[in-house]
Protein backbone atom coordinates (compact mmCIF):
# COMPACT_ATOMS: atom_id res chain seq x y z
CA UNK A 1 -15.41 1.32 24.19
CA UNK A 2 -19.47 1.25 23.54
CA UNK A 3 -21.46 -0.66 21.17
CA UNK A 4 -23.12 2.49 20.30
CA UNK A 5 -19.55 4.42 20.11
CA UNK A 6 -18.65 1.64 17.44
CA UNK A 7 -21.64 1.47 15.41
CA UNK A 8 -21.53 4.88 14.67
CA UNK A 9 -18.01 4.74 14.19
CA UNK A 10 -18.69 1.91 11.22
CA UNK A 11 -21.38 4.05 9.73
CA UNK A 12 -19.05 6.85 8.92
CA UNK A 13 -18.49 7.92 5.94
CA UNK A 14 -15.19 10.98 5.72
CA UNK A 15 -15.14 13.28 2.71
CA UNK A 16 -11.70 14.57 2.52
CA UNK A 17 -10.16 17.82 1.35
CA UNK A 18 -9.62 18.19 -2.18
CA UNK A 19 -5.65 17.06 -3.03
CA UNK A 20 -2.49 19.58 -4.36
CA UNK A 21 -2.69 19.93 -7.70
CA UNK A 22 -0.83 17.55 -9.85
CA UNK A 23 2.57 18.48 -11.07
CA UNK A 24 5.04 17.15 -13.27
CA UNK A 25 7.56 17.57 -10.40
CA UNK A 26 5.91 14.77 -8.15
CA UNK A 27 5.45 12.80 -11.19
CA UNK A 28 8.93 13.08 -12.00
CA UNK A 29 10.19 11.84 -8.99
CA UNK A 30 8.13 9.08 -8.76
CA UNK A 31 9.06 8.28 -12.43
CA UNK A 32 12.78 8.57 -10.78
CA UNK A 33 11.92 5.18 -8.32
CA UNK A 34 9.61 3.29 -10.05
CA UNK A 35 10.24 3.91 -13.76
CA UNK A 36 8.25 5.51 -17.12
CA UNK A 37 6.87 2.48 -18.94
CA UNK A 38 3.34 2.46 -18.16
CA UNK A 39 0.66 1.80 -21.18
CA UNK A 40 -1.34 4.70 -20.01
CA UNK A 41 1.39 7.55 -20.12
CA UNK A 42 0.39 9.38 -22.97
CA UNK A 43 0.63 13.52 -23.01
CA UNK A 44 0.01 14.88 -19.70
CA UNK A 45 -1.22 11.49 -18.27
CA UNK A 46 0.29 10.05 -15.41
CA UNK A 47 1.09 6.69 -13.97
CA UNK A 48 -2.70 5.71 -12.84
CA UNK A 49 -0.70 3.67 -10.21
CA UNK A 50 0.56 6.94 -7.90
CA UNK A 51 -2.68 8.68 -8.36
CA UNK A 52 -3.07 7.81 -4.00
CA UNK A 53 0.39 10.09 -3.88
CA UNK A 54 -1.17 12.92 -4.35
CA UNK A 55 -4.01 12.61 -1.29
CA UNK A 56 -0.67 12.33 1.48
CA UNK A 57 1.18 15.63 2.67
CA UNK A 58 3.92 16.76 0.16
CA UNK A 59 6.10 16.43 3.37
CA UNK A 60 7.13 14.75 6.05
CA UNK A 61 5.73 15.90 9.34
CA UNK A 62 7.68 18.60 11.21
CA UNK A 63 9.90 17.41 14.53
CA UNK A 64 8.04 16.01 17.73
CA UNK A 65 4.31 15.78 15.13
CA UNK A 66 2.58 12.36 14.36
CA UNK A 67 3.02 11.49 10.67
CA UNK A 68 -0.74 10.99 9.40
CA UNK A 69 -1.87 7.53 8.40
CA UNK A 70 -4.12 9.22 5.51
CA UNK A 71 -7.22 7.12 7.01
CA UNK A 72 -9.01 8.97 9.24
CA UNK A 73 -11.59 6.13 9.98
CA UNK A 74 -8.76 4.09 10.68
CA UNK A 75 -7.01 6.02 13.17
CA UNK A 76 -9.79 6.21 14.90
CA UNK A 77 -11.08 2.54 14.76
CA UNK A 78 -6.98 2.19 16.15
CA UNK A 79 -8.30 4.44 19.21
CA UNK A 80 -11.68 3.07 20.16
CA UNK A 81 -10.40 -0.35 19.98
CA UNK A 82 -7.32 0.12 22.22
CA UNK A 83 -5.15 -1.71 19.30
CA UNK A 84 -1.92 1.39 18.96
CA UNK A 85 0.19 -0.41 16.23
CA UNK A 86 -1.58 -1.39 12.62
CA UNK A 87 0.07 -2.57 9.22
CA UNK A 88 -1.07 -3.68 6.19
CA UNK A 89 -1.03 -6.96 5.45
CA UNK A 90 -3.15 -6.66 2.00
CA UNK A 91 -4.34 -4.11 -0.52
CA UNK A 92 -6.52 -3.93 -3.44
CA UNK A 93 -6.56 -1.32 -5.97
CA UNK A 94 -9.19 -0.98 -8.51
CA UNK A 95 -7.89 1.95 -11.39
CA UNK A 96 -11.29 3.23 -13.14
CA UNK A 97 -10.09 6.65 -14.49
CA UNK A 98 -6.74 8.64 -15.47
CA UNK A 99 -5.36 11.73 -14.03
CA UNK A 100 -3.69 14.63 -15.68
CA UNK A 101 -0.94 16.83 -14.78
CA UNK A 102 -3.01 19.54 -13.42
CA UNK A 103 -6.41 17.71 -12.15
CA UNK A 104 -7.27 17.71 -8.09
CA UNK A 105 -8.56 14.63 -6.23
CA UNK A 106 -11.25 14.50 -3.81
CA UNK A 107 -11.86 11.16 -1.75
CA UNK A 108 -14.38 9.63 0.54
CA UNK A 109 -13.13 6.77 3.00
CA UNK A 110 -15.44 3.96 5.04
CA UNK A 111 -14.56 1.75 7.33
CA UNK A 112 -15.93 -1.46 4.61
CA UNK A 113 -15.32 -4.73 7.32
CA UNK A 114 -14.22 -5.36 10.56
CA UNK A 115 -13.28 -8.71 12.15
CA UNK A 116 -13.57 -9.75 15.92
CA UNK A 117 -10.81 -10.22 18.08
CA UNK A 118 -8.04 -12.96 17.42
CA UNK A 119 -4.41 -14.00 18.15
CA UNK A 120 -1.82 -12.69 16.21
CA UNK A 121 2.26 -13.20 15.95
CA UNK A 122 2.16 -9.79 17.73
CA UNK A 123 0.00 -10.12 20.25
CA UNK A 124 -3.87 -10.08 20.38
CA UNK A 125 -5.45 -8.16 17.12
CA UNK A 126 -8.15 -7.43 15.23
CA UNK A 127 -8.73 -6.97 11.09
CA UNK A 128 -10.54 -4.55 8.76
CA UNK A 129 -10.50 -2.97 5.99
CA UNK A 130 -10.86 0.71 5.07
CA UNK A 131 -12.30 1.89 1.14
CA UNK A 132 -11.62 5.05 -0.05
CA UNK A 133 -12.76 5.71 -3.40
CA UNK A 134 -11.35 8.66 -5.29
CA UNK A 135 -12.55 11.27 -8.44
CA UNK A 136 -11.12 14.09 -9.04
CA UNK A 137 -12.64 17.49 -8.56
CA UNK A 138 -15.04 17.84 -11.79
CA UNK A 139 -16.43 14.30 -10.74
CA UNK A 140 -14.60 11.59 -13.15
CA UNK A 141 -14.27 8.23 -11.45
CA UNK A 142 -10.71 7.57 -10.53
CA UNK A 143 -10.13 4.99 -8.70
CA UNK A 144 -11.01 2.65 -5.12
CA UNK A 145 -8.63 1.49 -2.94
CA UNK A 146 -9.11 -0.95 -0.27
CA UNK A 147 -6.41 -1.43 2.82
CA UNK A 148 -7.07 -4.69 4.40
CA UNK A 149 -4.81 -4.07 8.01
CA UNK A 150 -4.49 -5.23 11.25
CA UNK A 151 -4.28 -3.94 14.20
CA UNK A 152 -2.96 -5.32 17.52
CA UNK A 153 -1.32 -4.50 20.68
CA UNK A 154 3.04 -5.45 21.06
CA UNK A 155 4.53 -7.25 23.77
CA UNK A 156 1.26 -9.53 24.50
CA UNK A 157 2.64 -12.13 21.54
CA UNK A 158 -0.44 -14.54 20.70
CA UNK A 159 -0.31 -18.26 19.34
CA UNK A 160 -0.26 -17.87 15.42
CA UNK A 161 1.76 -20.03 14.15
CA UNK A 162 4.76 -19.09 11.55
CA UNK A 163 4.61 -19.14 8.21
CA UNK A 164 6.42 -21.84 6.70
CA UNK A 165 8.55 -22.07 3.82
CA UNK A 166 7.13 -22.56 0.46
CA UNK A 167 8.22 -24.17 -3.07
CA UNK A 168 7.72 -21.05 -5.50
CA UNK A 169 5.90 -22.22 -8.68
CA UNK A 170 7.66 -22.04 -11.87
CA UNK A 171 8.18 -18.34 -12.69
CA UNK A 172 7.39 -17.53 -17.12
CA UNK A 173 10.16 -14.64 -16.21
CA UNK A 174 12.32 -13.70 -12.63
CA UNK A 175 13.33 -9.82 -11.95
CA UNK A 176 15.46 -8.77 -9.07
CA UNK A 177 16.11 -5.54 -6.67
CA UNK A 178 18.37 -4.65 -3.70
CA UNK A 179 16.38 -3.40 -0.78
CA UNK A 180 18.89 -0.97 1.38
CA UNK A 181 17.65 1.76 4.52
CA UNK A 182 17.95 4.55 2.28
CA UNK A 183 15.67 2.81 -1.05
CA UNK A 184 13.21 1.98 1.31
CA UNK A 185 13.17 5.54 2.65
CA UNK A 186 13.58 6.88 -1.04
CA UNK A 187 10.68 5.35 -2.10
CA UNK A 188 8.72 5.92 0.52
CA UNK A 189 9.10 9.52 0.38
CA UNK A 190 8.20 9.48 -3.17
CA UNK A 191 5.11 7.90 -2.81
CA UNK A 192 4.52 10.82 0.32
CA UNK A 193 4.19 8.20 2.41
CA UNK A 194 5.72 9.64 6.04
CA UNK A 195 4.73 6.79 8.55
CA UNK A 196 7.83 6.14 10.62
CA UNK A 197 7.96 2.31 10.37
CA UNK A 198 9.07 3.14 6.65
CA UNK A 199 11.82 5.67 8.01
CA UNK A 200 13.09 5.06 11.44
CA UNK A 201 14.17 2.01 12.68
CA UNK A 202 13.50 3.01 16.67
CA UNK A 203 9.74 3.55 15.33
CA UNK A 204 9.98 0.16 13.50
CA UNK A 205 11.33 -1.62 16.17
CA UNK A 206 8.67 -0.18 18.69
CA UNK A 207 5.68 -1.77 16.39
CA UNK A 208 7.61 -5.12 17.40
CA UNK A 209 9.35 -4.78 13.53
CA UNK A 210 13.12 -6.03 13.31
CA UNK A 211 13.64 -2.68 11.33
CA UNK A 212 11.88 -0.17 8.71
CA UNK A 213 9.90 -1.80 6.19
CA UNK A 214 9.08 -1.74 2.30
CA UNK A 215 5.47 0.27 1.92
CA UNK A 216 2.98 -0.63 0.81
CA UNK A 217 2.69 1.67 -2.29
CA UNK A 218 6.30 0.63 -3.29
CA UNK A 219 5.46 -2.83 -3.08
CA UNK A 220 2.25 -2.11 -5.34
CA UNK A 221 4.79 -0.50 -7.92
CA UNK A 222 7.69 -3.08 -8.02
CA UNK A 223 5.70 -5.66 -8.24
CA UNK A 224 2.88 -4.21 -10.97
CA UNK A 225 6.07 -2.40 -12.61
CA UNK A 226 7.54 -5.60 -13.26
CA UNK A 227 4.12 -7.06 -14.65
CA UNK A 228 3.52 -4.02 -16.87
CA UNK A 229 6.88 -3.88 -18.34
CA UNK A 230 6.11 -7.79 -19.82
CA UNK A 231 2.61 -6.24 -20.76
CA UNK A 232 4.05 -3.00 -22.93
CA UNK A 233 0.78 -2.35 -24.39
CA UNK A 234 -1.95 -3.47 -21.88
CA UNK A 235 -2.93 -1.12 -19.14
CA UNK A 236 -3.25 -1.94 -15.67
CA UNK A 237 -6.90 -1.83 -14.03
CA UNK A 238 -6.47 -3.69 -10.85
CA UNK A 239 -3.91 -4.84 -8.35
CA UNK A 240 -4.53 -7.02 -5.49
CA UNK A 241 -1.52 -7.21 -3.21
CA UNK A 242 -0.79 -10.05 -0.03
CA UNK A 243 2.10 -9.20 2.19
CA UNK A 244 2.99 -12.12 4.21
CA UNK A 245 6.24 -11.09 5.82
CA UNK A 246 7.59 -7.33 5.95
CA UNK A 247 10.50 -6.59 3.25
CA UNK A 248 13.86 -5.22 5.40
CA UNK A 249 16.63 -3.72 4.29
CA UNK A 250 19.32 -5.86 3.19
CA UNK A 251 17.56 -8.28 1.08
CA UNK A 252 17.24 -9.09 -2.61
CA UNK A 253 14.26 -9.10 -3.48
CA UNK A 254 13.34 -11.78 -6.57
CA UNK A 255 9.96 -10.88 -8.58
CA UNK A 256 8.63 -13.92 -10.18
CA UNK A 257 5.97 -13.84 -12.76
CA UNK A 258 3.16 -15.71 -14.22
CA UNK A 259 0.68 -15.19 -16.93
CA UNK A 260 -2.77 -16.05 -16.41
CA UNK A 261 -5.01 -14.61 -19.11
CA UNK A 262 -5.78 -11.15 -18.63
CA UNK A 263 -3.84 -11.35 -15.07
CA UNK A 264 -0.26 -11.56 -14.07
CA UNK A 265 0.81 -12.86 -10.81
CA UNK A 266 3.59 -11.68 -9.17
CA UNK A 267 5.45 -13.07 -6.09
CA UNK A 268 8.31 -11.65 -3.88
CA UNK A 269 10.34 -14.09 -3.04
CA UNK A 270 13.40 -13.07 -0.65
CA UNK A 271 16.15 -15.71 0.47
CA UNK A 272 13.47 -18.45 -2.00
CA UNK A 273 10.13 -17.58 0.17
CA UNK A 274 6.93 -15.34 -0.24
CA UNK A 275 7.14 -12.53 1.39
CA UNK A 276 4.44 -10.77 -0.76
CA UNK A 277 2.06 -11.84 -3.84
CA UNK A 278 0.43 -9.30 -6.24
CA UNK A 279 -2.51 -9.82 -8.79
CA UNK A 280 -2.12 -7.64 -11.45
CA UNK A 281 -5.60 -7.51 -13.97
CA UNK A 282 -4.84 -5.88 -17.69
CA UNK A 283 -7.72 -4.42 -19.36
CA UNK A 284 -6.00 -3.84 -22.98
């Protein structure tokens, strides 16, 4: 790796391909997962939240093919740095439009930080964070997204320490959900979401994973699904999402909630600690 090859790597900026169209049969299914209560769904609106499903491939990739990360800038940032396994260990969502059955998206992704060299539980690593901020075809605002990931080589383990248990805070209301192999791959697939952590457990395990994992879009709806549905009438602008530990199958999952003005926040808690913590902004 250069200086030079980097720098011009973190100037970048990657206009994508317009999306598919958006149909009422990819709405539909991820209705089917995630539920139909959100404030915005009026008409031919959809769930502002799954707006990012339509920018992944319909599909999953065919046999013996790489399943695209989506990020462009961030496979390659993966390459130059020598670091072959990333996750996500945060996201930030910031909703400034609606989409209609019917509209195309267009996106533009840059790679917005990157963070020197550390220790990791998975060996040594590096963070950054990759923006892509959507509108659809005709040019109205949409919405940015922000994947804060890191990246890191298995089988060199580093000296982070683990993450110790925590007493939740007093919850204003608790939900709960069963996490099984096939939800996990359910939901994945209806958020087009193909990476194999999220659908094979000899991928999973080769990341240095204990077995497929909970995306990160499904986390994003649980979690702001259970805020909204306390919230009928409010509409959800923003969600800022911490994953702390990876949700497997064979958990239940308890979503604890508490009110803070215009914001909810939402911990995952499975067997009574954090494995993920969502801020979820209402803007009426």
């Amino acid at each position: 790796m250069t200086n030079d090859a980097l720098k011009q790597l973190l100037e970048q900026r990657v206009q994508r391909d317009p999306s598919l169209v958006v149909t009422q049969e990819v709405v539909s299914d991820w209705i089917a997962e995630f539920g139909a209560h959100w404030a915005e769904c009026e008409g031919d609106v959809v769930p502002s939240l799954m707006y990012t499903t339509f920018a992944r491939p319909p599909a999953p990739p065919a046999a013996g093919e790489m399943a695209p990360t989506g990020l462009a800038l961030h496979d390659q940032l993966k390459a130059l740095l020598d670091l072959p396994v990333a996750i996500a260990v945060g996201y930030e969502l910031e909703l400034t439009g609606v989409v209609h059955i019917g509209d195309q998206l267009i996106s533009a992704e840059r790679i917005a930080d990157l963070g020197e060299e550390r220790s990791t539980k998975f060996g040594p690593g590096r963070d950054w964070t990759i923006e892509v901020a959507t509108s659809t075809v005709a040019g109205s605002p949409v919405g940015i997204e922000r994947f804060r990931m890191l990246g890191y080589r298995p089988g060199e383990p580093g000296t982070a320490q683990p993450r110790k248990a925590q007493d939740p805070s007093p919850f204003a209301w608790e939900e709960r959900f069963s996490v099984t192999t096939e939800s996990i791959r359910r939901e994945a697939a209806a958020n087009h979401v193909w990476a194999p952590a999220h659908h094979h457990t000899d991928a999973a395990q080769r990341a240095g994973l204990a077995d497929i994992i909970l995306d990160t879009s499904s986390q994003v709806a649980r979690l702001a699904g259970a805020a909204q549905r306390h919230r009928p009438t409010e509409r959800i602008v923003g969600v800022d999402l911490a994953m702390k530990r990876s949700i497997l199958p064979g958990v239940t999952v308890t979503l604890g909630g508490i009110e803070e003005g215009r914001t909810t926040r939402v911990s995952a808690l499975v067997d009574g600690r954090e494995a993920s913590q969502g801020t979820i902004t209402f803007g009426g």
